[in-house]
PDB file of N, CA and C in Angstrom:
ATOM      1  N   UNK A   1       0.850  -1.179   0.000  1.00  0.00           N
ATOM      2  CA  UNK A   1       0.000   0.000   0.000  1.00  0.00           C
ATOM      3  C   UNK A   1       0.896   1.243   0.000  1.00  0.00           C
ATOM      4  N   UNK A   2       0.655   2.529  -0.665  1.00  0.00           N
ATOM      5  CA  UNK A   2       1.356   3.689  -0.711  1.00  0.00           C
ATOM      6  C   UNK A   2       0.206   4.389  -0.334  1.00  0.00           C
ATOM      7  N   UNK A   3       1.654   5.307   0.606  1.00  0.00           N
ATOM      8  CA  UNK A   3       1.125   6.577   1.093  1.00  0.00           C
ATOM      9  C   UNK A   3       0.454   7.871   0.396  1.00  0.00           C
ATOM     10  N   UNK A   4      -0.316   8.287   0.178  1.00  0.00           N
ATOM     11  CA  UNK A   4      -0.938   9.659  -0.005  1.00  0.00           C
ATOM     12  C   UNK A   4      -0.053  10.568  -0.167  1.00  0.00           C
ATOM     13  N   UNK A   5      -0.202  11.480  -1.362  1.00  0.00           N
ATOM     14  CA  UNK A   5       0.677  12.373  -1.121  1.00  0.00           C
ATOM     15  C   UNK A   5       0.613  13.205  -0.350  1.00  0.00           C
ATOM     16  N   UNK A   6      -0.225  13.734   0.717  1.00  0.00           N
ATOM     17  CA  UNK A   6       0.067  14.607   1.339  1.00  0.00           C
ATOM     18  C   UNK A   6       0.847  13.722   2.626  1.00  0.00           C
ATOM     19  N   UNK A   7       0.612  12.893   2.655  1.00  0.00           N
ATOM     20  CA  UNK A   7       1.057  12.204   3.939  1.00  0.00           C
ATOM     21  C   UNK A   7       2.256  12.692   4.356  1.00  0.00           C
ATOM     22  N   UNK A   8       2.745  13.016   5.483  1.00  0.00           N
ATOM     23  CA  UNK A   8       4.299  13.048   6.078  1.00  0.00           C
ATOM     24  C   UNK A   8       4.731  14.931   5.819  1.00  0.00           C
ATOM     25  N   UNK A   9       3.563  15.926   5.455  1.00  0.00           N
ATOM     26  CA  UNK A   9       3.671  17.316   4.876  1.00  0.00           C
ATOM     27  C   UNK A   9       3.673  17.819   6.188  1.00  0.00           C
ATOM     28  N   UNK A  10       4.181  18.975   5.796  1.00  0.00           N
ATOM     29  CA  UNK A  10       4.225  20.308   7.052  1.00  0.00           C
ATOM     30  C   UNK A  10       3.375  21.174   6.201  1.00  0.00           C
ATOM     31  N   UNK A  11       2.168  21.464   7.052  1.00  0.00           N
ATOM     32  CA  UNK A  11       1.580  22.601   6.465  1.00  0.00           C
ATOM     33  C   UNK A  11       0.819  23.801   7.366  1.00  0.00           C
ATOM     34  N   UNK A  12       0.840  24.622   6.906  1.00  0.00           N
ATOM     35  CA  UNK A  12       0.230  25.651   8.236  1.00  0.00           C
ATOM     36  C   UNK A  12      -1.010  24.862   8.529  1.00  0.00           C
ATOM     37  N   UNK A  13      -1.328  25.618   9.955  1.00  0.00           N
ATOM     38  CA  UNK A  13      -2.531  25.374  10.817  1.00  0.00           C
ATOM     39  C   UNK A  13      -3.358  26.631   9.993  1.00  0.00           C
ATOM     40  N   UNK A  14      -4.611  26.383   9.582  1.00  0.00           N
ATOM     41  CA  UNK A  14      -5.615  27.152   9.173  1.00  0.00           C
ATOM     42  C   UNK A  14      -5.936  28.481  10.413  1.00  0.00           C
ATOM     43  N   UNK A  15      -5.889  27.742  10.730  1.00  0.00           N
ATOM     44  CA  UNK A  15      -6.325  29.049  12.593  1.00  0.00           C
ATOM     45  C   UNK A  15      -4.816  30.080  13.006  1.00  0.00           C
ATOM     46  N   UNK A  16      -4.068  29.150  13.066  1.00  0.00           N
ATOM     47  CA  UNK A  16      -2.974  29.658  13.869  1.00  0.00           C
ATOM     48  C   UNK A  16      -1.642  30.308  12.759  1.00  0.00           C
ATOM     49  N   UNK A  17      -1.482  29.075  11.763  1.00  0.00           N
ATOM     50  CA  UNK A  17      -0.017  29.656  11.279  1.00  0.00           C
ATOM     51  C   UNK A  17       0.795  28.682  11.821  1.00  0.00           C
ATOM     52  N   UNK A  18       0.564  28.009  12.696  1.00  0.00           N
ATOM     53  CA  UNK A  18       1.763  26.887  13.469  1.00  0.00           C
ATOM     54  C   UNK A  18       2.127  25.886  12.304  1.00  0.00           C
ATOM     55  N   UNK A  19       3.015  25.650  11.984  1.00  0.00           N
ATOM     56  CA  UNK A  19       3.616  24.629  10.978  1.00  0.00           C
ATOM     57  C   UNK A  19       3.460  23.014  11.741  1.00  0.00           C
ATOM     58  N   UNK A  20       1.894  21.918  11.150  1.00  0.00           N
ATOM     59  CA  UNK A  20       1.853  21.096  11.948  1.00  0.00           C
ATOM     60  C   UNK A  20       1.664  20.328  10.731  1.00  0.00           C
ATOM     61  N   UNK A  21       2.236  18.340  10.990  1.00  0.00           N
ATOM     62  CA  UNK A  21       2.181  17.594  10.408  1.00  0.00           C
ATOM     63  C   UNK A  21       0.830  17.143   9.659  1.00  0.00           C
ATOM     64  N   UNK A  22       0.781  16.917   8.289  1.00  0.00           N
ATOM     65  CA  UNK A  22      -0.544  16.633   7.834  1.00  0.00           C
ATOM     66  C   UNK A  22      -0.507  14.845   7.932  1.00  0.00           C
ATOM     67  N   UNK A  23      -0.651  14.318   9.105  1.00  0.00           N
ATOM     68  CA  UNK A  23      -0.513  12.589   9.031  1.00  0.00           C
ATOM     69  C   UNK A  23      -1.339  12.221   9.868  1.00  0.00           C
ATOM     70  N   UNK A  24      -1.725  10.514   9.711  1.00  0.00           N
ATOM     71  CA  UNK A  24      -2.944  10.392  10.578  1.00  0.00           C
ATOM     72  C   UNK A  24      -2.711   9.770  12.133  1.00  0.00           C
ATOM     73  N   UNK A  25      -1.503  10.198  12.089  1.00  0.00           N
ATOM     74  CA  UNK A  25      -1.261  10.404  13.536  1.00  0.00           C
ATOM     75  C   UNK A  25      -1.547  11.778  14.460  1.00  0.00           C
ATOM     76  N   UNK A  26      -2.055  13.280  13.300  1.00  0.00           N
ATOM     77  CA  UNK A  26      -2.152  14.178  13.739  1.00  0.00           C
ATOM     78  C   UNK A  26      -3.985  13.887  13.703  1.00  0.00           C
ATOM     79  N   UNK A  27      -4.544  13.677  14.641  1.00  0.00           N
ATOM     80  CA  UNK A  27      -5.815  13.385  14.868  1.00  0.00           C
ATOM     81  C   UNK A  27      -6.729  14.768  14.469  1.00  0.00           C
ATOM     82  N   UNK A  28      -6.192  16.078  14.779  1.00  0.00           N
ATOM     83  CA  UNK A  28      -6.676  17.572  14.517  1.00  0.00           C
ATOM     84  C   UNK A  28      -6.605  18.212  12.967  1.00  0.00           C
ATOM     85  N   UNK A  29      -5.455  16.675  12.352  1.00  0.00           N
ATOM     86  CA  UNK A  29      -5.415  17.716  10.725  1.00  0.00           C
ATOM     87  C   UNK A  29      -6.512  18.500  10.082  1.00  0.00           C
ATOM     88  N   UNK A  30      -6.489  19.478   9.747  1.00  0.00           N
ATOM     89  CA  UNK A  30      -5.362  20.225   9.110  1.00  0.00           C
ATOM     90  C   UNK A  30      -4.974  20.954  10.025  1.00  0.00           C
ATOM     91  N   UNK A  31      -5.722  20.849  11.252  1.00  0.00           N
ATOM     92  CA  UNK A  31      -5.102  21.730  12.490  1.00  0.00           C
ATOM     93  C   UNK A  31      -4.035  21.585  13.383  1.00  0.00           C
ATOM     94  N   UNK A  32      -3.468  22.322  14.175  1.00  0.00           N
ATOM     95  CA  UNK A  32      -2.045  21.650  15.274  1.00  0.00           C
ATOM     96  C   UNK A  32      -3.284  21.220  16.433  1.00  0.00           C
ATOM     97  N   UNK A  33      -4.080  21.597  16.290  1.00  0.00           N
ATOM     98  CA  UNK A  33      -4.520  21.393  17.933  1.00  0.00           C
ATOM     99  C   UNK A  33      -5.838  21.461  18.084  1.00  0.00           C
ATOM    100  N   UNK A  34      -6.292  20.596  19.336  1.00  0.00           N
ATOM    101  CA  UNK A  34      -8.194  20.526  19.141  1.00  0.00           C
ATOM    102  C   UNK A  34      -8.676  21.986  19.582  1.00  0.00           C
ATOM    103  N   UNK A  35      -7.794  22.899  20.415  1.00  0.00           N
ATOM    104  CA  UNK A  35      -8.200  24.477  20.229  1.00  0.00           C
ATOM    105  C   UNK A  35      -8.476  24.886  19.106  1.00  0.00           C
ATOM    106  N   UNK A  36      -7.568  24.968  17.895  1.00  0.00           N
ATOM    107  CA  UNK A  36      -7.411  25.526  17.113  1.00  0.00           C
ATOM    108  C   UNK A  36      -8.886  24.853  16.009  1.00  0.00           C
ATOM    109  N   UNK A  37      -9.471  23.475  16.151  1.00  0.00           N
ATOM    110  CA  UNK A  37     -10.581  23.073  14.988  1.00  0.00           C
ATOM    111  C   UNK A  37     -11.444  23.445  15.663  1.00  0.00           C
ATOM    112  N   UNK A  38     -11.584  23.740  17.178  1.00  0.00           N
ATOM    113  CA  UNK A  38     -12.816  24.313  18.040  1.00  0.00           C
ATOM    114  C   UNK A  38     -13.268  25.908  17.480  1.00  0.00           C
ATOM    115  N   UNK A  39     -11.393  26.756  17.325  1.00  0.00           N
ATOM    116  CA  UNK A  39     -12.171  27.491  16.997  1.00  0.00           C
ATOM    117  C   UNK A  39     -12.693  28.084  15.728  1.00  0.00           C
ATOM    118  N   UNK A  40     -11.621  27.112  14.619  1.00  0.00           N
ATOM    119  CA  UNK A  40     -12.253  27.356  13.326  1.00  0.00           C
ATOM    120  C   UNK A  40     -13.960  26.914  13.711  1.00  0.00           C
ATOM    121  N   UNK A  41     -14.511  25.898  14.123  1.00  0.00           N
ATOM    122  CA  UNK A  41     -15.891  25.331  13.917  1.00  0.00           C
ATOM    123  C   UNK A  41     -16.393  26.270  14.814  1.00  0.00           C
ATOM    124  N   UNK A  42     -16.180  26.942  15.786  1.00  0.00           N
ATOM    125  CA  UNK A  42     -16.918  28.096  16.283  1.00  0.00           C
ATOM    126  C   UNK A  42     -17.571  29.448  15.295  1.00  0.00           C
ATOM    127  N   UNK A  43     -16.189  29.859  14.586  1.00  0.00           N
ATOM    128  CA  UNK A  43     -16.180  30.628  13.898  1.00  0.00           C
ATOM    129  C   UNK A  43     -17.313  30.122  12.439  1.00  0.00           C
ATOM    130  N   UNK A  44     -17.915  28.991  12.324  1.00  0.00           N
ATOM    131  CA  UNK A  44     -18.667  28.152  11.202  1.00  0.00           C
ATOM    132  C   UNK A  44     -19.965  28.800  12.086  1.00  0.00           C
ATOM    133  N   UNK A  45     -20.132  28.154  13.221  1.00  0.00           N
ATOM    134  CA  UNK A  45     -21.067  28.153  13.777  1.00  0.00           C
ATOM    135  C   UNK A  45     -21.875  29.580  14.048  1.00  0.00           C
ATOM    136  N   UNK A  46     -20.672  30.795  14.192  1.00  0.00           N
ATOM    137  CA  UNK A  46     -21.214  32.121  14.292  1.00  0.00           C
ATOM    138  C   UNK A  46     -21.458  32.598  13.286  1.00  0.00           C
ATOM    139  N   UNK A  47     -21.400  32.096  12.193  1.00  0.00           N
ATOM    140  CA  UNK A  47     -21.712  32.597  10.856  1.00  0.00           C
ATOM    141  C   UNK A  47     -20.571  34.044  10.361  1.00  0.00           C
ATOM    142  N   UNK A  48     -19.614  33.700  11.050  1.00  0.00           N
ATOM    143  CA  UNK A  48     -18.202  34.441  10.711  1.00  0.00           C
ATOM    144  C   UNK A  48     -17.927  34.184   9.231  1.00  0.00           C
ATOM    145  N   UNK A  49     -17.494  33.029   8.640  1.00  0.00           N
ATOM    146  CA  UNK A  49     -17.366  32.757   7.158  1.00  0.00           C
ATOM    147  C   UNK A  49     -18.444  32.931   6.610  1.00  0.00           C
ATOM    148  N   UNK A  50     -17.943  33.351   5.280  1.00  0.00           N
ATOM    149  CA  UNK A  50     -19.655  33.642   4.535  1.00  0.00           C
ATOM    150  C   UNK A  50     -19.448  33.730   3.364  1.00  0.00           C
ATOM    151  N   UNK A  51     -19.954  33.225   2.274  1.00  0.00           N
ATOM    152  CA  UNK A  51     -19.914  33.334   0.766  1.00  0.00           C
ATOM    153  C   UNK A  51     -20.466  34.312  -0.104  1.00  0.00           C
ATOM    154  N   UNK A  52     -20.219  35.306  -0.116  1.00  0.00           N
ATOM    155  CA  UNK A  52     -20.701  36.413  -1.255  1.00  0.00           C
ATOM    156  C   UNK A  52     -21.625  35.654  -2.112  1.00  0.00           C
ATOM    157  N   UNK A  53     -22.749  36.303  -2.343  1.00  0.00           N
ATOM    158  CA  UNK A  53     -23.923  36.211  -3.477  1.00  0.00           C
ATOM    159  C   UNK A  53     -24.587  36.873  -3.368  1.00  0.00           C
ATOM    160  N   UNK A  54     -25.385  36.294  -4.615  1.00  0.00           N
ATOM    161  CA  UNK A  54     -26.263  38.097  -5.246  1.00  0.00           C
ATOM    162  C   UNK A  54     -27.661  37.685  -4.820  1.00  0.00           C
ATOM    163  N   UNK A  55     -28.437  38.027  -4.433  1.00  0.00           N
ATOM    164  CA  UNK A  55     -30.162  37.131  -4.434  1.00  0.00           C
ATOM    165  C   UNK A  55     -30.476  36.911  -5.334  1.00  0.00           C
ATOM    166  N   UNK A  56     -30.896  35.886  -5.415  1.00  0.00           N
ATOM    167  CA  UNK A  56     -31.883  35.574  -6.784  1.00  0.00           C
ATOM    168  C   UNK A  56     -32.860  36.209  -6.991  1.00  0.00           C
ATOM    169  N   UNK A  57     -33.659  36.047  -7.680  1.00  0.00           N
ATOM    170  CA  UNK A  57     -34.619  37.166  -8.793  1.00  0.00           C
ATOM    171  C   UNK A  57     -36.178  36.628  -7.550  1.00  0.00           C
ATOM    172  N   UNK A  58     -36.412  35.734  -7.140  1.00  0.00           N
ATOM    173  CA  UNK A  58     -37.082  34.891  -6.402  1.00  0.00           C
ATOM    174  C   UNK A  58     -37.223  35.686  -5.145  1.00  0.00           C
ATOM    175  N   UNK A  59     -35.796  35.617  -4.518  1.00  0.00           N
ATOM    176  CA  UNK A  59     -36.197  36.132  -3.259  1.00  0.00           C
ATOM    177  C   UNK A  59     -35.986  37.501  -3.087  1.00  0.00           C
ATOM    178  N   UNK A  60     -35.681  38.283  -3.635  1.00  0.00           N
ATOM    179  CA  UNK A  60     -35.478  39.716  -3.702  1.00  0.00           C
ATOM    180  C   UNK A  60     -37.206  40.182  -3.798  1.00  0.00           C
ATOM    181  N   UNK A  61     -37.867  39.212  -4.966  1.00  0.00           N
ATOM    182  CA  UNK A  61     -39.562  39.970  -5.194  1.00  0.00           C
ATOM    183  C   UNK A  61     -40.051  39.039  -4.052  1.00  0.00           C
ATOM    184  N   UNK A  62     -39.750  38.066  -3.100  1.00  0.00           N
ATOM    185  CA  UNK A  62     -40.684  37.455  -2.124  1.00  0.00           C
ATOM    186  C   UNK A  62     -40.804  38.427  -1.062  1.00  0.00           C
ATOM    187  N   UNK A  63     -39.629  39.082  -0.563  1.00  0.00           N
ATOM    188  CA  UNK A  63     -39.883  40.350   0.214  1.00  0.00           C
ATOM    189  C   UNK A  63     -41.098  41.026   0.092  1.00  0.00           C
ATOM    190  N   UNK A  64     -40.931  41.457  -0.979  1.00  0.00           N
ATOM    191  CA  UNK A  64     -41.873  42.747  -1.321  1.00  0.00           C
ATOM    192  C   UNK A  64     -43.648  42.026  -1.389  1.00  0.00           C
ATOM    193  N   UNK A  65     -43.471  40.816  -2.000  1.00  0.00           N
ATOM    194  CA  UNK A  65     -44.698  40.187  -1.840  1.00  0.00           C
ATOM    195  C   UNK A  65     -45.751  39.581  -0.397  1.00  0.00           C
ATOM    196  N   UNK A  66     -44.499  39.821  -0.017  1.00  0.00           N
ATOM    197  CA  UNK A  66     -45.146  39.048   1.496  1.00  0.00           C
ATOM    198  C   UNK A  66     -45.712  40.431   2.393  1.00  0.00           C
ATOM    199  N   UNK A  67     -45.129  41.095   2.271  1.00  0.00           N
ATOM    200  CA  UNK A  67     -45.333  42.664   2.849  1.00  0.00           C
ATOM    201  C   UNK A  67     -46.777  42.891   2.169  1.00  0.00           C
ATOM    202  N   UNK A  68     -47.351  43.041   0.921  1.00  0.00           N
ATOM    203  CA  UNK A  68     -48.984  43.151   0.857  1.00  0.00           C
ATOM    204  C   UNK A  68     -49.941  42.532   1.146  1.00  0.00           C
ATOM    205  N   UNK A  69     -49.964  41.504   1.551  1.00  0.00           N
ATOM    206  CA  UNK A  69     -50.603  40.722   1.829  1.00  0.00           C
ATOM    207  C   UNK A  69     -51.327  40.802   3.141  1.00  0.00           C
TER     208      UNK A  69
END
């Protein structure tokens, strides 16, 4: 069996910047540490990340429709 290429990598911690092993001995990958996926998934959870988009044509006129009624 062969290893993965990422297997055996140093790559930053998403949260921190800490240079931590990407292997499945690092139980937190891609993170150094269960702080650090707590607080990326915190930051999920507060609706901190967020994807730019435009409204659709749908819900921009459902506003306005629901208001006469």
């Amino acid at each position: 069996m062969t290893d993965s290429p990422l297997s055996g990598r140093i790559l930053a911690c998403p949260s921190c910047g800490k240079a931590t092993a990407f292997t499945p001995s690092n139980r937190w990958r891609p993170f150094c540490s269960e702080r650090c996926k707590l607080t990326d998934l915190g930051a999920w959870a507060s609706e901190s990340y967020r994807i730019p988009a435009k409204p659709a044509e749908d819900e921009a006129g459902g506003a306005a429709d629901d208001s006469e009624t």
